[in-house]
N, C-alpha and C. Protein backbone atom coordinates (compact mmCIF):
# COMPACT_ATOMS: atom_id res chain seq x y z
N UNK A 1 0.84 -1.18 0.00
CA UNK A 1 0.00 0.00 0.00
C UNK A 1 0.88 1.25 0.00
N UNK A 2 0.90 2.23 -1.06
CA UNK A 2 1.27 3.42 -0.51
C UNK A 2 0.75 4.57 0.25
N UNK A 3 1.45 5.05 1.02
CA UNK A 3 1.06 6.10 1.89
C UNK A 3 1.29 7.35 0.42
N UNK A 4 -0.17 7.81 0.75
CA UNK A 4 -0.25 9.34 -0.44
C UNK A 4 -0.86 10.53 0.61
N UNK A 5 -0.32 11.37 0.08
CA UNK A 5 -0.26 12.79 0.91
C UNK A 5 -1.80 13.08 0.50
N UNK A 6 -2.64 13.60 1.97
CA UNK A 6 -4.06 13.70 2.24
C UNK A 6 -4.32 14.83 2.90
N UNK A 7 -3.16 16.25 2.17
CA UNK A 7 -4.09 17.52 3.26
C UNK A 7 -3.44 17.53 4.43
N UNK A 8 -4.17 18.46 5.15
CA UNK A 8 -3.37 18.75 6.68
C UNK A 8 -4.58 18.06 7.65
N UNK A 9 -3.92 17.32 8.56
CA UNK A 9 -5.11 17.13 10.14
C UNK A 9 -4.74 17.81 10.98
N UNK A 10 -5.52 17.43 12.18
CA UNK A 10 -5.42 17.69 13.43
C UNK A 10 -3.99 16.97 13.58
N UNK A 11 -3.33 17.55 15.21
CA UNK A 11 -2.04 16.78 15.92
C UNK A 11 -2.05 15.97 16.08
N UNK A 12 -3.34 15.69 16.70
CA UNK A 12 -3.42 13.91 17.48
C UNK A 12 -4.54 13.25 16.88
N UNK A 13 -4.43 13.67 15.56
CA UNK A 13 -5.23 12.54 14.61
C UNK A 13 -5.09 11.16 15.02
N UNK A 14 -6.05 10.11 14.81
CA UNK A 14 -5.38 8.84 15.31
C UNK A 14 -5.35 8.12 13.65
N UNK A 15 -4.89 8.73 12.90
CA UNK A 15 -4.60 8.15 11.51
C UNK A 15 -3.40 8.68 11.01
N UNK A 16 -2.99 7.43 9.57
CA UNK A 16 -1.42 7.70 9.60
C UNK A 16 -0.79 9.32 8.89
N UNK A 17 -0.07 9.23 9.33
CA UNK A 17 0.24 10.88 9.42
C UNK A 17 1.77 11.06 9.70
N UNK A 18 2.38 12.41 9.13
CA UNK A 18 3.30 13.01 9.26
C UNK A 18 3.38 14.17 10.75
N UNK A 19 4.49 14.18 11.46
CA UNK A 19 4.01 15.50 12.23
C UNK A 19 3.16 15.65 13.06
N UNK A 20 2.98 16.32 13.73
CA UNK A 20 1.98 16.49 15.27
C UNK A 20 2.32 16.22 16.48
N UNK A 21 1.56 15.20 17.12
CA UNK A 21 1.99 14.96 18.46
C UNK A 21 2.19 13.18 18.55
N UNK A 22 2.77 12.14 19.31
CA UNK A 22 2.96 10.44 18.98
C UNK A 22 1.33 10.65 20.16
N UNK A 23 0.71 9.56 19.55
CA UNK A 23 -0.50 9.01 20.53
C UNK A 23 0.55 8.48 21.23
N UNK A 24 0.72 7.71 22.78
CA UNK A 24 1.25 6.81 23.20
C UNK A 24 0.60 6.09 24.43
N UNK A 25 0.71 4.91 25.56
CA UNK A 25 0.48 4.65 26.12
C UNK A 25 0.57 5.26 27.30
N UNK A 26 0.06 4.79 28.68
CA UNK A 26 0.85 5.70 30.07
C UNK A 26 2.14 5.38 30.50
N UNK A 27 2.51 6.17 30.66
CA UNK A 27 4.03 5.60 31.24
C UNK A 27 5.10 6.49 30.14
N UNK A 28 5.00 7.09 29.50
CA UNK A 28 5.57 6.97 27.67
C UNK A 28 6.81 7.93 28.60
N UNK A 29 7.60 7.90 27.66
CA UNK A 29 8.73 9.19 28.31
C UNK A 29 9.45 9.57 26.98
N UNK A 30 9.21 10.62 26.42
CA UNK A 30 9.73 11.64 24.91
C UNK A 30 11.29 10.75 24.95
N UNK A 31 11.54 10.05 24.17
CA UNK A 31 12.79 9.63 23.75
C UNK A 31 13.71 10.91 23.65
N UNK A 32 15.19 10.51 24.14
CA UNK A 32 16.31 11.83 23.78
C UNK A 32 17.21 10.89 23.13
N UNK A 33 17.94 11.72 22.45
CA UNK A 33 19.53 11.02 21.75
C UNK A 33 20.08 10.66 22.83
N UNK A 34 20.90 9.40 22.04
CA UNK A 34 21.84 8.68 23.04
C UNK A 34 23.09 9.70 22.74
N UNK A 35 23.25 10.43 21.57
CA UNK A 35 25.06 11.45 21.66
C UNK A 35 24.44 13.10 22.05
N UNK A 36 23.98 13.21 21.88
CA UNK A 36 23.28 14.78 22.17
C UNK A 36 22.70 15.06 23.53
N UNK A 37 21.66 14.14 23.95
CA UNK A 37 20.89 14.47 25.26
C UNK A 37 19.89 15.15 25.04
N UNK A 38 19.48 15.67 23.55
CA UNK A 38 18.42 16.75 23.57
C UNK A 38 17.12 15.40 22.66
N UNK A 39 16.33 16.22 23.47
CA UNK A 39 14.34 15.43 22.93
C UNK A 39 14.40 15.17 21.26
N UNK A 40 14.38 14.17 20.85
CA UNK A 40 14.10 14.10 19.27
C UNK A 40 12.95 14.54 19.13
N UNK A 41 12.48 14.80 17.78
CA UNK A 41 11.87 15.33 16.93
C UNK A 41 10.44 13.73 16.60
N UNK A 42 9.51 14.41 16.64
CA UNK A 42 8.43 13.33 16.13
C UNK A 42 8.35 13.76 14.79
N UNK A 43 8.55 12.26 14.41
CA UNK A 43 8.75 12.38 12.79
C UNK A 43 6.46 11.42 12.23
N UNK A 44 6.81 10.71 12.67
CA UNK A 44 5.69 9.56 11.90
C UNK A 44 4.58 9.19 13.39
N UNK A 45 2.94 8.81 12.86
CA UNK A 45 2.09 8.30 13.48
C UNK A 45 1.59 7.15 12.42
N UNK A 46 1.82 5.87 12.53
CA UNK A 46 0.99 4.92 11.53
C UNK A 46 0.82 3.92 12.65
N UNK A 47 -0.85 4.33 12.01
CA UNK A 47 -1.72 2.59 12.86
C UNK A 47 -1.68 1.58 11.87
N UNK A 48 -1.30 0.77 12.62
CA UNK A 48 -0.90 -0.52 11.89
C UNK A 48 -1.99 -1.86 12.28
N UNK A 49 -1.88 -3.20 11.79
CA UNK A 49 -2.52 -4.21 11.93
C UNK A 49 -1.98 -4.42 13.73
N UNK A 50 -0.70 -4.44 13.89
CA UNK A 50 0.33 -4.92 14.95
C UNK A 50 -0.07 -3.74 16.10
N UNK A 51 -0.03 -2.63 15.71
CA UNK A 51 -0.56 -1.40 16.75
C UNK A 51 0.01 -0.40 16.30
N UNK A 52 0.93 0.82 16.83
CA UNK A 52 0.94 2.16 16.77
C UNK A 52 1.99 2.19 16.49
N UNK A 53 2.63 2.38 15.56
CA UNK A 53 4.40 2.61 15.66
C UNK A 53 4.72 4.38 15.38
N UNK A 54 5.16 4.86 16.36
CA UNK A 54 5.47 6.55 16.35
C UNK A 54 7.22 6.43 16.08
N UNK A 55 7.60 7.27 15.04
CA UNK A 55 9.04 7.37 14.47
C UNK A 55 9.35 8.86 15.12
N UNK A 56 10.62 8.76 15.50
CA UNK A 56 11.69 10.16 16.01
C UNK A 56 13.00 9.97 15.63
N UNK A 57 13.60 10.67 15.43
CA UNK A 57 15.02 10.56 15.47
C UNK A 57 15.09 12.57 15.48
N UNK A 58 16.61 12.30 16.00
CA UNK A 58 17.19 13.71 16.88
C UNK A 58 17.73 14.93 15.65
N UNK A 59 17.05 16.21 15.87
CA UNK A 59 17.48 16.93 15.25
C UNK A 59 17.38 18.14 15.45
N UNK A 60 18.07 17.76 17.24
CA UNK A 60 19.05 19.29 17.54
C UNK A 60 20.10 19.78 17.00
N UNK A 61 20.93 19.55 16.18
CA UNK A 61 21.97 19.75 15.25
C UNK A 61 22.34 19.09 14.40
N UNK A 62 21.31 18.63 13.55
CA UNK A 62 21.57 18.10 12.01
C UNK A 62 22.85 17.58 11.40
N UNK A 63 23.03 16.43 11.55
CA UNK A 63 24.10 16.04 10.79
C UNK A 63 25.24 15.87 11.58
N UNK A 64 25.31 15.97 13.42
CA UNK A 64 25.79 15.83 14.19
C UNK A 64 25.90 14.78 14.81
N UNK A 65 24.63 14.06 14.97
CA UNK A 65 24.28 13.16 15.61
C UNK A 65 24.05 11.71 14.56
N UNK A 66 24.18 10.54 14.71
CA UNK A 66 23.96 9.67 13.57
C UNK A 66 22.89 9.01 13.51
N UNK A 67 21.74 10.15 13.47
CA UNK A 67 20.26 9.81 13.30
C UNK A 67 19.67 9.09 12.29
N UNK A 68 21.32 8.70 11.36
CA UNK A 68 20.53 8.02 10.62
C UNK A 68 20.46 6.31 10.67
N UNK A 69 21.07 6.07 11.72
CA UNK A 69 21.75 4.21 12.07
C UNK A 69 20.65 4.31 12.95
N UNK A 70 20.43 2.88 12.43
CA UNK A 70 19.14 2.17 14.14
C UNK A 70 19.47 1.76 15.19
N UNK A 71 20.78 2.16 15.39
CA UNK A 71 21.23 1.73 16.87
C UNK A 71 21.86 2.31 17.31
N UNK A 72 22.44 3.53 16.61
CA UNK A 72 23.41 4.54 17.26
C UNK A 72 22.99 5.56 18.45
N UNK A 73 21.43 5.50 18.57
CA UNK A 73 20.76 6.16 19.51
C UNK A 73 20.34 7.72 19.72
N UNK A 74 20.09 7.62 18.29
CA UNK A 74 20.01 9.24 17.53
C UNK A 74 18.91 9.09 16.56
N UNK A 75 17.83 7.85 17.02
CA UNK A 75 16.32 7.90 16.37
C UNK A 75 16.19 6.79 17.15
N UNK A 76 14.41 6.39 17.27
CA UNK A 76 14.02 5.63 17.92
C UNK A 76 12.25 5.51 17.45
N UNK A 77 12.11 4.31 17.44
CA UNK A 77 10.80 3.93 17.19
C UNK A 77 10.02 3.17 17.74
N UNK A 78 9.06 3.66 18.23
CA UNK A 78 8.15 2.97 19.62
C UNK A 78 6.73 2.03 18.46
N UNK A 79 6.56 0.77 19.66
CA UNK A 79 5.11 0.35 18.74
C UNK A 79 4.29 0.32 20.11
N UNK A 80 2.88 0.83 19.68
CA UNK A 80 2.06 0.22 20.68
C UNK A 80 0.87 0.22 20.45
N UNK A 81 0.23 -0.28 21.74
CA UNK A 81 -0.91 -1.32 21.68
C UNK A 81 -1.40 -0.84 22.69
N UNK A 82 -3.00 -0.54 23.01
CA UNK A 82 -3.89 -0.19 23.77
C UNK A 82 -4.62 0.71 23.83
N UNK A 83 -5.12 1.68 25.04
CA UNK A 83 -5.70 3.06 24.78
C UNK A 83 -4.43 4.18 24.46
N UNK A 84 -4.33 4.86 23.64
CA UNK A 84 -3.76 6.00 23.71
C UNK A 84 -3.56 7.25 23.89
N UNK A 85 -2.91 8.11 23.83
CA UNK A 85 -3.50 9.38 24.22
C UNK A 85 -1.88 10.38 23.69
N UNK A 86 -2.39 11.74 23.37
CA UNK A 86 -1.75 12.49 23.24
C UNK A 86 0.03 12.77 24.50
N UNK A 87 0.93 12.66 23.56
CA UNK A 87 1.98 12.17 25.00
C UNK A 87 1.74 14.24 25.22
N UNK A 88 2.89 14.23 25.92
CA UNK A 88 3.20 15.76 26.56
C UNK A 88 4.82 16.06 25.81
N UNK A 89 4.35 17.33 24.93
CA UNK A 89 5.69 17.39 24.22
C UNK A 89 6.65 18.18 25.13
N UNK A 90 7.98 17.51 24.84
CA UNK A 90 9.10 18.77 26.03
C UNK A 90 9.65 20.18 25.19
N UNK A 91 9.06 20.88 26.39
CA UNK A 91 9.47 22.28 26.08
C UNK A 91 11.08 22.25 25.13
N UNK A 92 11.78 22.07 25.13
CA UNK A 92 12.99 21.66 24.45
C UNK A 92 13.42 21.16 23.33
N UNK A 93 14.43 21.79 22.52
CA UNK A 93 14.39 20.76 21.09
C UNK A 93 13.88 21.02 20.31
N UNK A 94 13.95 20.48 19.13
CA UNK A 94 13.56 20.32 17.74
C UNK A 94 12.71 18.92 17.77
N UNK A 95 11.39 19.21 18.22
CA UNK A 95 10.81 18.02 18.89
C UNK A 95 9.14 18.17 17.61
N UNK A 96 9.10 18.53 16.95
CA UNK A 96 7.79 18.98 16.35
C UNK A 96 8.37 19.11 14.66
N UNK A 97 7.54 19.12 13.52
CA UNK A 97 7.67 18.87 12.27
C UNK A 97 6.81 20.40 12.22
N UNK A 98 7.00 21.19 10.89
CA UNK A 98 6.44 22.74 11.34
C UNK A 98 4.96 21.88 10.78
N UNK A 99 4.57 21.40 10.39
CA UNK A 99 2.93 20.52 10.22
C UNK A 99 2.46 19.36 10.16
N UNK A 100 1.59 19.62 10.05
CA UNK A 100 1.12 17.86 10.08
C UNK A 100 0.60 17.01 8.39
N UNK A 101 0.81 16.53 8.33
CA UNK A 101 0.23 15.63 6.98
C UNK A 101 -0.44 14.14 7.01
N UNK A 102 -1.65 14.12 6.46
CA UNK A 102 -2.30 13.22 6.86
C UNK A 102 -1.90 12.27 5.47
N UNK A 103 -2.29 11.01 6.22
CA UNK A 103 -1.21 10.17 4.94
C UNK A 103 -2.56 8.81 4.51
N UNK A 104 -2.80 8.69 3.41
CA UNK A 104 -4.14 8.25 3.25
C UNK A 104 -3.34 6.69 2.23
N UNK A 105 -3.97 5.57 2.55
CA UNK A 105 -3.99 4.27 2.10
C UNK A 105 -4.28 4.08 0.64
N UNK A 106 -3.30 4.05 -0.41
CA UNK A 106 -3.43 3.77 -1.96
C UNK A 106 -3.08 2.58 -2.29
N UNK A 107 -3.84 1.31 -2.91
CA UNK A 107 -3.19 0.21 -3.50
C UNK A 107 -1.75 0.38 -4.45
N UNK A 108 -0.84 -0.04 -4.55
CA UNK A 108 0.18 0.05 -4.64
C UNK A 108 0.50 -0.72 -6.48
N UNK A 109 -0.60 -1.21 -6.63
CA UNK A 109 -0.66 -1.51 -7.92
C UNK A 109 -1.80 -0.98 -9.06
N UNK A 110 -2.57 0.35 -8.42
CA UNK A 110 -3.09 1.42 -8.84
C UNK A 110 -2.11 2.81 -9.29
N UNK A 111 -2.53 3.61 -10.44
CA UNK A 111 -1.90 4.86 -10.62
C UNK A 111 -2.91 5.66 -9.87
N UNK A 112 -1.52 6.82 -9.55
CA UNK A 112 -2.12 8.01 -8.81
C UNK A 112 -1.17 9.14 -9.17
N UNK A 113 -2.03 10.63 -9.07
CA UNK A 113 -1.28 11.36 -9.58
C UNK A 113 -0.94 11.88 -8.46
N UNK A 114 -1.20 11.74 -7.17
CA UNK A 114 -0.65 12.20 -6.07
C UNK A 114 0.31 12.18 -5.56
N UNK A 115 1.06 13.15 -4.60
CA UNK A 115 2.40 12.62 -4.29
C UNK A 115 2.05 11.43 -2.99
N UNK A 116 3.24 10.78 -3.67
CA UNK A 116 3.49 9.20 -2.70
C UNK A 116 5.01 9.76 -1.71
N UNK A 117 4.43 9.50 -0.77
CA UNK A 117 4.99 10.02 1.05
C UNK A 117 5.32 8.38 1.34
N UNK A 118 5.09 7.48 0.98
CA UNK A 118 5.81 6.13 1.57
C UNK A 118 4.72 5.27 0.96
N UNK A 119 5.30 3.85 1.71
CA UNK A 119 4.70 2.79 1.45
C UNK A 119 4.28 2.02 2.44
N UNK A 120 3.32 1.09 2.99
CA UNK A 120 3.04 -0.21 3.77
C UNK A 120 3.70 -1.16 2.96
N UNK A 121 4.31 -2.53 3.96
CA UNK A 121 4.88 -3.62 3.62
C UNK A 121 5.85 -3.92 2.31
N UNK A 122 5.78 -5.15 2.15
CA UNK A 122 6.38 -5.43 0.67
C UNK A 122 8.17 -5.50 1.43
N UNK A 123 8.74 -5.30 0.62
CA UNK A 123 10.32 -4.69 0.59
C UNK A 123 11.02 -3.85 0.49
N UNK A 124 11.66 -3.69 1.45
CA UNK A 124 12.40 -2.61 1.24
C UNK A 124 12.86 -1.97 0.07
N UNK A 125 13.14 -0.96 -0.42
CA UNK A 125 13.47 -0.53 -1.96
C UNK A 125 14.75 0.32 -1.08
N UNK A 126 15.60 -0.61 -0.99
CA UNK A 126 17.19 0.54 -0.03
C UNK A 126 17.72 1.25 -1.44
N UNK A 127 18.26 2.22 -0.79
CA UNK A 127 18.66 3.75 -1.91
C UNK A 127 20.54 2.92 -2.10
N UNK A 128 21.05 2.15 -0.81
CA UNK A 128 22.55 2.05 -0.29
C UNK A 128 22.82 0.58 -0.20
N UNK A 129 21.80 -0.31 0.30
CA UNK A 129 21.72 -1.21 0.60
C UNK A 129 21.59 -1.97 1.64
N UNK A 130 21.34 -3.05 1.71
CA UNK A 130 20.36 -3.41 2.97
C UNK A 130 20.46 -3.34 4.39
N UNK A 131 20.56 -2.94 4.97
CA UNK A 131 20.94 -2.53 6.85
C UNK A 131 19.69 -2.98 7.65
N UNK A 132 18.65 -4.33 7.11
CA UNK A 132 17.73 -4.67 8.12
C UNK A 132 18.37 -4.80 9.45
N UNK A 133 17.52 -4.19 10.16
CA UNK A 133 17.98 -4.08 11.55
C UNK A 133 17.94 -5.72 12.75
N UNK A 134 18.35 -6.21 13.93
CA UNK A 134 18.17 -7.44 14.45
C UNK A 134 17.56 -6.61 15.72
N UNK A 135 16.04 -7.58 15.86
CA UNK A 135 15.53 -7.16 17.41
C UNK A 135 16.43 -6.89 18.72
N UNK A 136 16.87 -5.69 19.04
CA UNK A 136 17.58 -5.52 20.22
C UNK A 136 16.80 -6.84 21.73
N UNK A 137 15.63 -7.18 21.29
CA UNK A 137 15.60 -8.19 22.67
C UNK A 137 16.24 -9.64 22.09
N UNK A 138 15.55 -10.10 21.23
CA UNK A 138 15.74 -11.40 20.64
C UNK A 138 16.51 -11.45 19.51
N UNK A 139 17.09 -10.46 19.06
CA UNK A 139 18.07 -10.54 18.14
C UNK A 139 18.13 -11.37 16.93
N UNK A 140 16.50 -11.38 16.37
CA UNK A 140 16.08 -11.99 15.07
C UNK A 140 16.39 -10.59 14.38
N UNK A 141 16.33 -11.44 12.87
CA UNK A 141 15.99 -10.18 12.38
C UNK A 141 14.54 -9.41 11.83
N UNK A 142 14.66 -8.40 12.18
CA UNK A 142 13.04 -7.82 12.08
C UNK A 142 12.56 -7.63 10.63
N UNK A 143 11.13 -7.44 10.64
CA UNK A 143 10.11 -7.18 9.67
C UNK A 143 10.20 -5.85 8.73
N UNK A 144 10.37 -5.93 7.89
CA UNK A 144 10.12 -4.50 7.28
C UNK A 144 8.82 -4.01 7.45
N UNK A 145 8.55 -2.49 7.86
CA UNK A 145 6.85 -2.17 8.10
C UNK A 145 6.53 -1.18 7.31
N UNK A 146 7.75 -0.14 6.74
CA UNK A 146 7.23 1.11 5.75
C UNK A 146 8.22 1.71 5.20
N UNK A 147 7.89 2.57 4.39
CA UNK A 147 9.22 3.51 3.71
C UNK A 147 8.91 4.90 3.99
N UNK A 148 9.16 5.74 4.47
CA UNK A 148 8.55 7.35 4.41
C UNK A 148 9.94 8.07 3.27
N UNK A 149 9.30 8.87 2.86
CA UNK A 149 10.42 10.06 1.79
C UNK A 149 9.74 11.04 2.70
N UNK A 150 10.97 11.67 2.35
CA UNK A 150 11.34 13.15 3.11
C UNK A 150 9.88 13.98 3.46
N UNK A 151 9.04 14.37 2.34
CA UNK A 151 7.71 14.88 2.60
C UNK A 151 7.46 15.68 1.87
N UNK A 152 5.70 16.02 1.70
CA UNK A 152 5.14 17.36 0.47
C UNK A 152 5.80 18.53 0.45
N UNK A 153 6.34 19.11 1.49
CA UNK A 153 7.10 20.32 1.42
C UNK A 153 8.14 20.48 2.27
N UNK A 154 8.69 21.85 2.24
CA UNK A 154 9.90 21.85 3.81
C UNK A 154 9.10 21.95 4.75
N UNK A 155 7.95 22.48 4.91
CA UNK A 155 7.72 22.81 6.51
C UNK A 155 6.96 20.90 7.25
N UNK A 156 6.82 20.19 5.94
CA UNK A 156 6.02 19.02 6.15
C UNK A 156 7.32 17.73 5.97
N UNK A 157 8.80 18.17 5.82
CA UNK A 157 9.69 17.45 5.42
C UNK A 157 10.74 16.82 6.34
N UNK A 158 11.00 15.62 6.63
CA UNK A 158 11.75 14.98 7.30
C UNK A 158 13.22 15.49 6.77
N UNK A 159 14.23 15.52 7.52
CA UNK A 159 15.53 15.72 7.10
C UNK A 159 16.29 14.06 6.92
N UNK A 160 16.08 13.39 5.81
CA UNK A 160 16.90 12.31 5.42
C UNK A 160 17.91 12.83 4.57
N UNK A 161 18.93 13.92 4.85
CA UNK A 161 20.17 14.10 3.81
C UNK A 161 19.59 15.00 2.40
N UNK A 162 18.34 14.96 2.59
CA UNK A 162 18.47 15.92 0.64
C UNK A 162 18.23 14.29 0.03
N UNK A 163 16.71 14.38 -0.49
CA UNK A 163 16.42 13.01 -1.51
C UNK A 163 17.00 12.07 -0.43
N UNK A 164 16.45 11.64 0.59
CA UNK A 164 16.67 10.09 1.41
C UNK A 164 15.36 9.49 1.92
N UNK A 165 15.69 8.40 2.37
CA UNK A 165 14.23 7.50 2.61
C UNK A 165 14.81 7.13 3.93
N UNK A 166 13.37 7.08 4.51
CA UNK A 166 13.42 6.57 6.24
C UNK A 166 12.77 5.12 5.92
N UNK A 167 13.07 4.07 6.61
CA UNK A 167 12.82 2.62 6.55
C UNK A 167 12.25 2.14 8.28
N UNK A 168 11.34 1.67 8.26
CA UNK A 168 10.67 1.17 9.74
C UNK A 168 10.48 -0.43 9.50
N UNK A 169 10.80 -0.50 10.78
CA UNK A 169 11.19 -2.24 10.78
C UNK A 169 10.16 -2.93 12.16
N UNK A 170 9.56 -3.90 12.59
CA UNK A 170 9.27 -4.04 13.82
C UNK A 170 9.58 -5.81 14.42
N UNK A 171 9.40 -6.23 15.10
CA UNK A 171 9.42 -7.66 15.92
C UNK A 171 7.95 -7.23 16.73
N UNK A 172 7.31 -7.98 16.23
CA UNK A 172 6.19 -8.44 16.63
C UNK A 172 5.73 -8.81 18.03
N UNK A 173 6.38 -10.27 18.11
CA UNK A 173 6.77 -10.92 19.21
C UNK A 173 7.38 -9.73 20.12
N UNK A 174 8.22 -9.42 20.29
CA UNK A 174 9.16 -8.54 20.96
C UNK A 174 8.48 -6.74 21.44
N UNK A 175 7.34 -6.56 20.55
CA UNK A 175 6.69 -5.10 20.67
C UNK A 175 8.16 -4.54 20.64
N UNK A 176 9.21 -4.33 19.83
CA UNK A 176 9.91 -3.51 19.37
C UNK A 176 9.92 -3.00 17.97
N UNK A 177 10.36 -1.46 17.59
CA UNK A 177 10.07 -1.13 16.52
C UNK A 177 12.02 -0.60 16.54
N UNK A 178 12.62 -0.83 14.95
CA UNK A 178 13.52 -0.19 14.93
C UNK A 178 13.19 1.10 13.50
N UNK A 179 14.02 2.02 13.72
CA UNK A 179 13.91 2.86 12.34
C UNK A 179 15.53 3.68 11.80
N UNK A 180 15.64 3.82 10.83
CA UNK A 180 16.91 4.41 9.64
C UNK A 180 16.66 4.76 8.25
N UNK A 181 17.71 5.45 7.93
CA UNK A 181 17.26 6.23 7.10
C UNK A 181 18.71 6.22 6.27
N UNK A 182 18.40 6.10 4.46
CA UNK A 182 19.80 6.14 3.80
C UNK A 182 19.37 7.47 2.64
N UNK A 183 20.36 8.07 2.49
CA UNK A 183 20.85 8.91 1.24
C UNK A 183 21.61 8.40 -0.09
C-alpha cells in the first residue's frame, strides 16, 4: 500500500500521518539522543494491523548526531498497543515537524497522480543497501513495516540528507520497533 499525501489534520489525529503529536500509552517518556541528550523530533504516526508505531530521530543539530543508524541512539521507534493518548511534548528541542500531513492508504498496484509520502509492507526498496535491523531483545531479524520520503514540502519534510528514505522495521513478538534512514 502506498502512503499518499491527504491535506493537513489535526495533531493527534489517530490516523497515519506526518508530524503532530505520537499518541502513546501511560508511562511513555519523549525519547532523547543517546550522543546529544536533547528530545528528538516526532517524525511519523501509523496505525498498523500490529498497533501504533510513532518514528523520532534527533534533530538538535543536524548532521551531528547519527540519526541516521538504528542503533546509534540518535532515532528511535516505539510500537504500541492499547488506549492512547496524546503524550506531553518537552518544552525543548527540535521536537515537532512545522505541520502535520495526513497520509491516506493507496493500492500500490493502482496509478495516482498524487504525491506518494511512503509505502506499507512489501520490501524494502534501499537507496545504499540493505541494513535490516536485528531485534535488540531477541536478536532476530526484524520485519520490514514502511518507507517514508522526506515529505510534500519543507515545513512538512523529514531531514533524510536531501532526496533520502526513512525505513521502519518491527518484531512483533518482541513489541519492538527499529527505524533508519539512507541517502
Amino acid at each position: 500500500m502506498l502512503l499518499i499525501y491527504d491535506g493537513e489534520t489535526t495533531a493527534d489525529a489517530p490516523v497515519p500521518r506526518t508530524g503532530g503529536v505520537p499518541l502513546v500509552t501511560g508511562g511513555f517518556v519523549w525519547p532523547t539522543c543517546r550522543e546529544c541528550g536533547g528530545a528528538m523530533q516526532f517524525l511519523a504516526n501509523l496505525p498498523l494491523d500490529i498497533g501504533v508505531v510513532s518514528v523520532f530521530f534527533c534533530q538538535n543539530d543536524p548532521g551531528m548526531c547519527d540519526d541516521w543508524d538504528a542503533t546509534a541512539g540518535a532515532n528511535r521507534a516505539h510500537l504500541f498497543s492499547g488506549e492512547l493518548t496524546p503524550a506531553t511534548v518537552p518544552a525543548d528541542g527540535e521536537t515537532l515537524l512545522g505541520a502535520v500531513t495526513a497520509l491516506r492508504l493507496h493500492p500500490a498496484d493502482k496509478p495516482t497522480e498524487e504525491p506518494v509520502l511512503g509505502r506499507l509492507g512489501g520490501e524494502p526498496d534501499w537507496i545504499q543497501g540493505d541494513e535490516t535491523p536485528d531485534c535488540p531483545l531477541c536478536t532476530t531479524r526484524m520485519t520490514f513495516t514502511a518507507e517514508l520520503e522526506e515529505g510534500h514540502d519543507f515545513t512538512t519534510s523529514a531531514n533524510f540528507g536531501g532526496g533520502g528514505r526513512g525505513y521502519l522495521f518491527n518484531c512483533q513478538p518482541c513489541s519492538e520497533a527499529a527505524f533508519l534512514w539512507q541517502r
